[in-house]
Protein backbone atom coordinates (compact mmCIF):
# COMPACT_ATOMS: atom_id res chain seq x y z
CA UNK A 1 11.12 -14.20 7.59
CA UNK A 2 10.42 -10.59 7.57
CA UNK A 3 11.03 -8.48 4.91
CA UNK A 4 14.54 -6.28 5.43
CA UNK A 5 14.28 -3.26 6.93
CA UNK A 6 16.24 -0.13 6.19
CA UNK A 7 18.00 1.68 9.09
CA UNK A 8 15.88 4.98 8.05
CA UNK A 9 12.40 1.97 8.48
CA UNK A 10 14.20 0.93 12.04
CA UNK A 11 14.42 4.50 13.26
CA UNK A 12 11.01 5.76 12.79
CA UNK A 13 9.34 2.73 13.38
CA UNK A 14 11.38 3.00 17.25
CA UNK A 15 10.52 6.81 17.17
CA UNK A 16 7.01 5.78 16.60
CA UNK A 17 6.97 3.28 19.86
CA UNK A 18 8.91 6.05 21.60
CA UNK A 19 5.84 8.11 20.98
CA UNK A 20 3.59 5.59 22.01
CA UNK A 21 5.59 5.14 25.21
CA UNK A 22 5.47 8.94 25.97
CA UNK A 23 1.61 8.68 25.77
CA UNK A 24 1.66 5.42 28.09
CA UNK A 25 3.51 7.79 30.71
CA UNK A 26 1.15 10.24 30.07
CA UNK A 27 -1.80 7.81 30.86
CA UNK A 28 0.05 7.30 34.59
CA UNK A 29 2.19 3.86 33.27
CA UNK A 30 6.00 3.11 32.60
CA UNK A 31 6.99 4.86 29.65
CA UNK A 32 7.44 1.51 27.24
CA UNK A 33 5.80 1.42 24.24
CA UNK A 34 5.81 -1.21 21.08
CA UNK A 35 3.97 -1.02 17.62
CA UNK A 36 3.65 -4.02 15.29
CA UNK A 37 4.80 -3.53 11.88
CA UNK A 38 3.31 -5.57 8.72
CA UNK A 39 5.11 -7.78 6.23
CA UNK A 40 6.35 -4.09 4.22
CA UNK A 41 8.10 -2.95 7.08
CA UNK A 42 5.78 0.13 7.04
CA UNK A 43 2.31 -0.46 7.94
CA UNK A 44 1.81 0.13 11.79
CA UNK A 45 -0.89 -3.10 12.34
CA UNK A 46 -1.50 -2.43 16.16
CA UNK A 47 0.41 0.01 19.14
CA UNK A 48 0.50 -0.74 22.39
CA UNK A 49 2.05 1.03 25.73
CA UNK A 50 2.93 -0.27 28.94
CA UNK A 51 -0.36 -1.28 31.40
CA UNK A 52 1.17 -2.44 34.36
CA UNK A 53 4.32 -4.28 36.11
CA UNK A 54 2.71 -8.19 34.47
CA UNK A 55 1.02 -6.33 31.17
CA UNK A 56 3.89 -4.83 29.42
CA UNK A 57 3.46 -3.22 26.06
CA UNK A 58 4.91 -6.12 24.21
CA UNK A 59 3.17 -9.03 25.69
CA UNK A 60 0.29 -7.37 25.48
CA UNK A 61 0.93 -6.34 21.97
CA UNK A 62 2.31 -10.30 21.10
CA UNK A 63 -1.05 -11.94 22.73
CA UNK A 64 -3.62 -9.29 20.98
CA UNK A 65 -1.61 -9.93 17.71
CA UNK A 66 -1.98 -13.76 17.99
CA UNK A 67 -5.88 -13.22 18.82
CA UNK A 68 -6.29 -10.82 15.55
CA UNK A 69 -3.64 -12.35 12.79
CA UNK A 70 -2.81 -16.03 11.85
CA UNK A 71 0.70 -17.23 12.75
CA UNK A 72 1.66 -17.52 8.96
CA UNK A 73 1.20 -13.77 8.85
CA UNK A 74 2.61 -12.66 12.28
CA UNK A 75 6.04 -14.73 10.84
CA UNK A 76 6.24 -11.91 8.61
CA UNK A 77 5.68 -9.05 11.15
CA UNK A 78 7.90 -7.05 13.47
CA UNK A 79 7.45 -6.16 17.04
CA UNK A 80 9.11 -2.54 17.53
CA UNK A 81 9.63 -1.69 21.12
CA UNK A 82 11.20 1.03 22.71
CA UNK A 83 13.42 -1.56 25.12
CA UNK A 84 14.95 -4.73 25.02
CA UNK A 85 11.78 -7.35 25.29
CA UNK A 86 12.41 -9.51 29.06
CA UNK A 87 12.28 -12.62 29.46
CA UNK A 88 8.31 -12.42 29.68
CA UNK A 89 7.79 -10.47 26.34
CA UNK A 90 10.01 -12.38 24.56
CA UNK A 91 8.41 -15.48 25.32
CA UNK A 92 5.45 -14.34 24.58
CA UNK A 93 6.22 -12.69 21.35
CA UNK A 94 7.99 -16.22 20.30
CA UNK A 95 4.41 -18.21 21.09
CA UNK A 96 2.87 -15.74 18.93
CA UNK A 97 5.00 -16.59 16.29
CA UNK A 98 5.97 -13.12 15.80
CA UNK A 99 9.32 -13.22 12.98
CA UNK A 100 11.78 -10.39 14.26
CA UNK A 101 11.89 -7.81 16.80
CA UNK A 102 13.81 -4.26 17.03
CA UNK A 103 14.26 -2.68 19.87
CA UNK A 104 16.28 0.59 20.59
CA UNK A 105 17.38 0.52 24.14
CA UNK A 106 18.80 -3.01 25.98
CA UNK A 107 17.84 -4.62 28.73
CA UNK A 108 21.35 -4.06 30.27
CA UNK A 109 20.89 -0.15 29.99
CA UNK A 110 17.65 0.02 31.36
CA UNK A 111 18.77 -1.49 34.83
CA UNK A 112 21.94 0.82 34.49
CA UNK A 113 18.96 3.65 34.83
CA UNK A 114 16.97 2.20 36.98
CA UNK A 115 18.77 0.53 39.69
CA UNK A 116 17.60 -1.86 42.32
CA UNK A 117 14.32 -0.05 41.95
CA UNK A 118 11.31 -2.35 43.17
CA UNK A 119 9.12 -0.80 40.02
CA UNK A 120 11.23 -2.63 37.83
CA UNK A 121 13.00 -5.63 39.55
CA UNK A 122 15.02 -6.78 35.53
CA UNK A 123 16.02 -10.21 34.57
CA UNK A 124 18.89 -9.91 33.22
CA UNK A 125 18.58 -12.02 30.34
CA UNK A 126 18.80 -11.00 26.73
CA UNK A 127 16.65 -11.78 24.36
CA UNK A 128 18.51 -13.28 21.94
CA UNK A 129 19.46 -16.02 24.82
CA UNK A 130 15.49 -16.68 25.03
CA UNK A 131 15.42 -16.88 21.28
CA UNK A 132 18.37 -19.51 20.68
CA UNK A 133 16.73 -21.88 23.20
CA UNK A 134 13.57 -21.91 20.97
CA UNK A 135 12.98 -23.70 17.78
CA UNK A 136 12.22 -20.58 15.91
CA UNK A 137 15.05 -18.33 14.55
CA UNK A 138 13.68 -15.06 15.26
CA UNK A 139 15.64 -12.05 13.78
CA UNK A 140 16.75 -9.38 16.89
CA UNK A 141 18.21 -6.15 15.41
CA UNK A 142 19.11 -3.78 18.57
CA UNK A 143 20.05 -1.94 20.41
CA UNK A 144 19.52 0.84 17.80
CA UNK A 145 22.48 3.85 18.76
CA UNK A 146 20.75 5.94 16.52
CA UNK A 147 17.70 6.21 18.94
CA UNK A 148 18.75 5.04 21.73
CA UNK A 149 19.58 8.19 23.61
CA UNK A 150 15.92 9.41 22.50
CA UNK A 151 14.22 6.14 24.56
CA UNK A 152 17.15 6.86 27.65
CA UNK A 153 16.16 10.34 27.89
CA UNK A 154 12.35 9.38 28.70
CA UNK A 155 13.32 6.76 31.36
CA UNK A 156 16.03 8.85 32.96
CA UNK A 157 13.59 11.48 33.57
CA UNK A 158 10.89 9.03 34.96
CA UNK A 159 12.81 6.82 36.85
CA UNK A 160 15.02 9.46 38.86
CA UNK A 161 11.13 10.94 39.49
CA UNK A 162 10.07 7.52 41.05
């Protein structure tokens, strides 16, 4: 498993893929973003924002990870991301073999913001349901209060704009 984080580790390192989710907006996507922290809980290893409605940030992030880092090292990593990982990412992140995952804002909050909208049609299916039907135990810590208004704030604006 991962290394512990610290709450003060867990806020910047979701500050940090709220930034990169303000630059995916900026770039003309969904304003998600992820980073993938090392073993120390510090060292930012790869970023990634949001492409499209099938390449979100964290799958993306999860299957670059897998192509760059062994799956004995990617145990040890985190996968920070801005919202709760669906049912995609989080599959994805388990076959990479990726160890924990933060995120700041859930799944359930998101479609509170978004609505029925056809942009972003949610599963609603927690991660940590996907998780316990694996074989893995893969650590969740989120939603993160702390931050969370931060990542709302971003999606409240975009999505009322949509």
């Amino acid at each position: 498993m991962p290394t512990p984080l610290s709450p003060d580790q867990v806020q910047r390192a979701l500050r940090r893929a709220n930034d990169v989710a303000r630059r995916a907006l900026a770039a003309g996507h969904h304003p998600f973003g992820a980073v993938l922290l090392a073993a120390d809980g510090e060292t930012v290893l790869m970023e990634q924002g949001n492409v499209d409605a099938v390449n979100h940030a964290e799958a993306v992030l999860a299957r670059e990870a897998a192509a760059r880092f062994d799956a004995a090292t990617l145990w040890h990593c985190t996968l920070v991301t801005t919202v709760e990982p669906c049912v995609m990412c989080a599959g994805t992140q388990y076959w990479a073999h990726i160890g924990r995952v933060v995120y700041g804002m859930s799944e359930a909050r998101l479609l509170a913001i978004t609505g029925n909208h056809a942009e972003n049609p949610t599963l609603d299916l927690p991660c940590r349901e996907v998780f316990a039907r694996g074989q893995k135990a893969i650590e969740v810590i989120g939603p993160v209060a702390e931050v969370e208004s931060e990542i709302a704030a971003l999606h409240i604006t975009f999505w009322r704009t949509r």
